[in-house]
Protein backbone atom coordinates (compact mmCIF):
# COMPACT_ATOMS: atom_id res chain seq x y z
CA UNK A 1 215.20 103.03 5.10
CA UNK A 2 212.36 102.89 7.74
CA UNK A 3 208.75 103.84 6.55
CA UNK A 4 207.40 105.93 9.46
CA UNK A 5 204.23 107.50 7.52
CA UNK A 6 203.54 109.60 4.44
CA UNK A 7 204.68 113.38 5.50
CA UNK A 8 208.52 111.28 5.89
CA UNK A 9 208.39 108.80 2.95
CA UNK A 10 207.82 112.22 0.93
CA UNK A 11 210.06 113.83 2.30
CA UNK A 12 213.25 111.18 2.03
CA UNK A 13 212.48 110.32 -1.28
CA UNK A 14 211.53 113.65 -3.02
CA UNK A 15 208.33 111.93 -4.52
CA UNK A 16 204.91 113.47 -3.38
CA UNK A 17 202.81 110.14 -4.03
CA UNK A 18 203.18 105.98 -5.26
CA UNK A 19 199.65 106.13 -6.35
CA UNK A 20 196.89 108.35 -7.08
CA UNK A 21 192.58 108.19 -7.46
CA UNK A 22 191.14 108.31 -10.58
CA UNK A 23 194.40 110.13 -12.39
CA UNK A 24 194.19 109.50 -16.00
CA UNK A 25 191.22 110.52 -18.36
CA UNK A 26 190.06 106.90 -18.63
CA UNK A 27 189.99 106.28 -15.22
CA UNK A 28 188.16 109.35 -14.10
CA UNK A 29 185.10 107.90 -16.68
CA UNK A 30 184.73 105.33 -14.13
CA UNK A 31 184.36 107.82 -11.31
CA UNK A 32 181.67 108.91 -13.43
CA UNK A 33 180.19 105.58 -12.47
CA UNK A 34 180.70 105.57 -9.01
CA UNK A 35 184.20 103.76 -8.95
CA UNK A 36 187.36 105.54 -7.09
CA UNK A 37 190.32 103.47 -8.32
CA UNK A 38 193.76 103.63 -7.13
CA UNK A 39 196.26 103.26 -9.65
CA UNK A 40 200.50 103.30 -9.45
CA UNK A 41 202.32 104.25 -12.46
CA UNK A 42 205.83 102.29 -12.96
CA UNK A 43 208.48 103.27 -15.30
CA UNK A 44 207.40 100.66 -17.97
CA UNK A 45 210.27 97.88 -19.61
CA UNK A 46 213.85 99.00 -18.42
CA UNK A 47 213.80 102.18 -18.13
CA UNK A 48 214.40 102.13 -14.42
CA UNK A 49 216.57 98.85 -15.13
CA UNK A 50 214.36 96.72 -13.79
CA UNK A 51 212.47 94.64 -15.72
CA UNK A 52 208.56 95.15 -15.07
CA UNK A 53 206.88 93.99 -18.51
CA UNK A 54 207.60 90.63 -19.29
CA UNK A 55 205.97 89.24 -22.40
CA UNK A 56 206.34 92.70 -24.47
CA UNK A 57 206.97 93.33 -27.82
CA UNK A 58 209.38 95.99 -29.45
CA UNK A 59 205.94 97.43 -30.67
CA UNK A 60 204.22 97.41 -27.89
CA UNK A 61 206.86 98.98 -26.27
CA UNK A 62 207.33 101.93 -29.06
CA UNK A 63 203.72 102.74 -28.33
CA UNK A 64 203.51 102.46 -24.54
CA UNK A 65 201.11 104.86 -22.90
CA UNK A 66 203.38 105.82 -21.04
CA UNK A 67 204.82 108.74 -23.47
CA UNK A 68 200.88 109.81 -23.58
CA UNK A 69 199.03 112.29 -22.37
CA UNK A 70 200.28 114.44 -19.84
CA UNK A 71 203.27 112.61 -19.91
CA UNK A 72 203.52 113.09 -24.11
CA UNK A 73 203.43 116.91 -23.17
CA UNK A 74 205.82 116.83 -20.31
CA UNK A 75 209.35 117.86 -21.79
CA UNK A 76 211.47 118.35 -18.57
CA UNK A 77 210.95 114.78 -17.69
CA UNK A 78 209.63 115.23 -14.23
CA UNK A 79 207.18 112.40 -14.96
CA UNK A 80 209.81 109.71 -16.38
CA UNK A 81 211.99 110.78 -13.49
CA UNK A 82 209.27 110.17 -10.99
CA UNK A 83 208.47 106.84 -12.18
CA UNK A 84 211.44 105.76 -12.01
CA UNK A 85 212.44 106.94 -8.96
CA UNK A 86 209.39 104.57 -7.71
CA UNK A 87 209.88 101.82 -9.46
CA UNK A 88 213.28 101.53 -8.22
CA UNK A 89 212.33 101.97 -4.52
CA UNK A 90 209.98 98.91 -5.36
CA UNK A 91 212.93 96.99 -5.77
CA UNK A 92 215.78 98.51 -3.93
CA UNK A 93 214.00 99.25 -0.58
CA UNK A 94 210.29 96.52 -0.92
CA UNK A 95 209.85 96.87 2.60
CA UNK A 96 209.88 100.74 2.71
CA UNK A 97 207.63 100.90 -0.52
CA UNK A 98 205.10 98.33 0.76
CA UNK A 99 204.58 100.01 3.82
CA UNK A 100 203.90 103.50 1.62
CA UNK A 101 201.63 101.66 -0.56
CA UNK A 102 199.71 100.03 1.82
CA UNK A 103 199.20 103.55 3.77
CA UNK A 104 198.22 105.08 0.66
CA UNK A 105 195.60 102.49 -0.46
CA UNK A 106 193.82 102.49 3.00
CA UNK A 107 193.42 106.14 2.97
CA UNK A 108 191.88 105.86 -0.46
CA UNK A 109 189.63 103.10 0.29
CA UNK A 110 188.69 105.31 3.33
CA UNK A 111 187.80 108.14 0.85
CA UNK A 112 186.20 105.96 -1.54
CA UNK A 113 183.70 104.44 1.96
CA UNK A 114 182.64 108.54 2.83
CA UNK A 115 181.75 108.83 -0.46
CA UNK A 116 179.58 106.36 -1.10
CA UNK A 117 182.32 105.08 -3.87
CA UNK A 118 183.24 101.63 -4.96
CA UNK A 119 186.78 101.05 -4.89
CA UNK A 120 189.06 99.37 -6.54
CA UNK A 121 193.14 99.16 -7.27
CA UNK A 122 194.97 98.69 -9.93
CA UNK A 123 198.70 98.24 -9.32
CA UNK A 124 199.90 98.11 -12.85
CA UNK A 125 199.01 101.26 -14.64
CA UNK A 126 202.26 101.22 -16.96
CA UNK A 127 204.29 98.16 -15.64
CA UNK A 128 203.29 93.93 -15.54
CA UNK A 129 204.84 93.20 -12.36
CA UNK A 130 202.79 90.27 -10.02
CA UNK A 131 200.68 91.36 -7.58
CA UNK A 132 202.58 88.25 -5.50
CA UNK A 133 205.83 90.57 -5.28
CA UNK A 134 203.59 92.91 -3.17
CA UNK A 135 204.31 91.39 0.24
CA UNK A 136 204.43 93.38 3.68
CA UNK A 137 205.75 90.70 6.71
CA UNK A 138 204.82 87.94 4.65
CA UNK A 139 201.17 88.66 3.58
CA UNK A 140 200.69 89.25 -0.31
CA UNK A 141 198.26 92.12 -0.31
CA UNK A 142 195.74 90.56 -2.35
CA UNK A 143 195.12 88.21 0.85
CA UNK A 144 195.63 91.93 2.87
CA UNK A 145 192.66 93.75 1.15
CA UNK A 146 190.53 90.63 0.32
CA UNK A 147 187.39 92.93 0.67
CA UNK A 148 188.88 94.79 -2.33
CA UNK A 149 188.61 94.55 -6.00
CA UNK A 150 191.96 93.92 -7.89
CA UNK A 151 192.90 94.17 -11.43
CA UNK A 152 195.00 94.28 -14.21
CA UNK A 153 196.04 94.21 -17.85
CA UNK A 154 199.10 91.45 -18.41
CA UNK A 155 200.91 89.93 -21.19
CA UNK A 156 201.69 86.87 -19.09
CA UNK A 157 199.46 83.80 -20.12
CA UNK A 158 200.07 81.85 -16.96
CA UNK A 159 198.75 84.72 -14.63
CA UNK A 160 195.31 83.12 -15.30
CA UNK A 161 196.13 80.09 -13.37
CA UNK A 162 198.23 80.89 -11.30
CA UNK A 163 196.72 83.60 -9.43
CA UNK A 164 192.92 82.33 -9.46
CA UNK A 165 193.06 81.26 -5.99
CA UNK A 166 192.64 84.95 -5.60
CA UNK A 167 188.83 85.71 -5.97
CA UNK A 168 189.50 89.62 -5.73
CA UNK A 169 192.06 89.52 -8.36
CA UNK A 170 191.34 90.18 -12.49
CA UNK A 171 192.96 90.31 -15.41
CA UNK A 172 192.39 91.22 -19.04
CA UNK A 173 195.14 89.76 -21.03
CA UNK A 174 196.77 91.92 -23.82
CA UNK A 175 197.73 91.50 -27.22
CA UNK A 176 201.24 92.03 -27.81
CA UNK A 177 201.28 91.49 -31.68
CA UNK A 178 202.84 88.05 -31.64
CA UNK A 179 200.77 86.37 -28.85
CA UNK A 180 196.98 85.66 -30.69
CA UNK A 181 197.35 82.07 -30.00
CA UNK A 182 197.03 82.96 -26.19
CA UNK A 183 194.65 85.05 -26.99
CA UNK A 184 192.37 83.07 -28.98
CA UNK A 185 192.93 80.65 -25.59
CA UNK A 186 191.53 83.38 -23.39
CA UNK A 187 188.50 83.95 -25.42
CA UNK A 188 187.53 80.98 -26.19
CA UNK A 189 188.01 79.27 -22.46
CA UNK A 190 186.44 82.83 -21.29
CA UNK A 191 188.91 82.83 -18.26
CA UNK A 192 189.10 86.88 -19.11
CA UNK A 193 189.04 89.07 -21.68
CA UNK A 194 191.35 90.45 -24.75
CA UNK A 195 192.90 93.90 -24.70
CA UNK A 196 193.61 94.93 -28.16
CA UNK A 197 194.64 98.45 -29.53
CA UNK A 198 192.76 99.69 -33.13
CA UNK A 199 194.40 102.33 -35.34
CA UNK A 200 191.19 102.95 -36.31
CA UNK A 201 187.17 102.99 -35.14
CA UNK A 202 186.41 100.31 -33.42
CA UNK A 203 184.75 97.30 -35.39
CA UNK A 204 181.75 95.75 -33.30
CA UNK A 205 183.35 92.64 -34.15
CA UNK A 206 186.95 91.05 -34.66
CA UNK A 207 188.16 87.28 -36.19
CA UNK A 208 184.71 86.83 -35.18
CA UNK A 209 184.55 88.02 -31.65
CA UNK A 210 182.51 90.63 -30.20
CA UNK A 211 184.45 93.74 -29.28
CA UNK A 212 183.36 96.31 -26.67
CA UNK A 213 184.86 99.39 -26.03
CA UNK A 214 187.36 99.85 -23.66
CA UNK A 215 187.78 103.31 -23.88
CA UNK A 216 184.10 104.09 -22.10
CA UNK A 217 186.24 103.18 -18.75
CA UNK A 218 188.40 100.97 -16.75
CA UNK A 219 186.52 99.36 -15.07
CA UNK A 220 187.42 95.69 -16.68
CA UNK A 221 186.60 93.30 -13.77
CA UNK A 222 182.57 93.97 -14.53
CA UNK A 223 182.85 93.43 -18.31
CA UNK A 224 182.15 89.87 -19.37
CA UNK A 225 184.60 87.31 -20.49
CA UNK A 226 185.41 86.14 -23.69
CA UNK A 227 185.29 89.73 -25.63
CA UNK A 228 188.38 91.94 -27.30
CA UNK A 229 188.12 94.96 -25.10
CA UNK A 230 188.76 97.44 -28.15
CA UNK A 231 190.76 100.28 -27.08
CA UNK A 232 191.77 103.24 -29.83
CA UNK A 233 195.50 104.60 -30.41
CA UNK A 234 196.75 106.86 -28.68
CA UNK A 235 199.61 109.23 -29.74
CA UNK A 236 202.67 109.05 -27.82
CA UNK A 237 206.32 110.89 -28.06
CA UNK A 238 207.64 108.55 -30.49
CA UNK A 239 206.54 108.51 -34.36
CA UNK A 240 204.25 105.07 -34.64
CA UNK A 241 203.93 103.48 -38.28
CA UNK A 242 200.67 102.18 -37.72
CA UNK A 243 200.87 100.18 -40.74
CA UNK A 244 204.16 98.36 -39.74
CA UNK A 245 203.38 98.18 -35.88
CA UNK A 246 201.85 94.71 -34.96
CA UNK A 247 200.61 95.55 -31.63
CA UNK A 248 198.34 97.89 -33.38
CA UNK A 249 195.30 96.27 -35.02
CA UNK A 250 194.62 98.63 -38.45
């Protein structure tokens, strides 16, 4: 397949959009703030069978937001279908999806300028791929959009020095349930911060580091380094014993 522009890529593929502004409830809190983010939403683990979370747990998994809110209502499976329609095109046809997502994010950085907006992307909304997959003729697109802010949540430690050399590029590492060692490395080198899901209210503090809240917005890249960004459970399709689930802080 040859990308030609949006009105085609929609119409070959059947999908209406890669990525989207501001299009889950967290997210819109930082428009409240003046921050238009463009996020892409991957079939998470497998499902597509492709591989896009390395370093996840079976828990983590069970209780992927993925299977929440709109999504958790959707029955027909439009959603899951979408997803993976896209994450597949990532891998089956990179040149064709590149070329969409690079259209898409320029418009939305355009919308973000006439609106007096920051802007910002965030490639892995429900996936962990790395950003150094995202190539078009060569040029990662980190190095493409150098002017804008990057980031993401991952479960892979060695993210942290290996993309550095990016300046536009941050990450908030996540607790999988079996992975406080790296953790504890994070938090106390401060080379990012510690994404950690609570059953319950949020403590101010945890094993003696400060924890902020990480539901107020998602805007990660401007909160300081070496805190547990505390985020509260929520419900997805499956039934989650939150007393048995490790990736789930009680």
């Amino acid at each position: 397949m040859k990308y030609i522009n949006k009105a085609q890529a929609k119409k070959i593929t059947g999908l209406s959009y890669l990525g989207g502004i501001n299009t889950s409830a967290k997210i819109a809190k930082s428009g409240l703030k003046g921050e238009m983010t463009y996020i892409v939403y991957l079939a998470p683990a497998n499902l597509s069978g492709f591989e896009v979370c390395p370093g996840r747990s079976p828990e983590c998994t069970a209780a992927c937001l993925h299977a929440s809110g709109q999504n958790k209502m959707n029955q027909d499976g439009r959603i899951d279908r979408a997803r993976i329609a896209k994450t597949k095109l990532l891998f089956e046809h990179r040149e064709f999806f590149m070329a969409w997502l690079v259209d898409e994010i320029r418009a939305a950085k355009k919308k973000a300028e006439k609106n007096g907006m920051s802007f910002s992307v965030r490639f892995n909304g429900t996936s962990d791929v790395s950003p150094e997959i995202l190539k078009i003729n060569g040029q990662c697109v980190l190095d493409l959009f150098k002017d804008v802010q990057w980031y993401d949540y991952t479960k892979v430690a060695n993210r942290f020095t290996k993309l550095s050399k990016y300046s536009n590029y941050d990450l908030t590492y996540s607790y999988s349930g079996y992975n406080w060692e790296e953790c504890k490395n994070v938090l106390d080198n401060k080379v990012g911060r510690v994404a950690m899901v609570f059953a319950k209210k949020l403590p101010s503090t945890y094993l003696g580091y400060e924890v902020i809240d990480g539901d107020d917005s998602d805007i990660r890249y401007k909160d300081n380094k070496g805190v547990i960004v505390g985020l509260k459970f929520k419900r997805v399709r499956a039934k989650i014993d939150l007393e048995k689930n490790k990736f789930i802080v009680g």
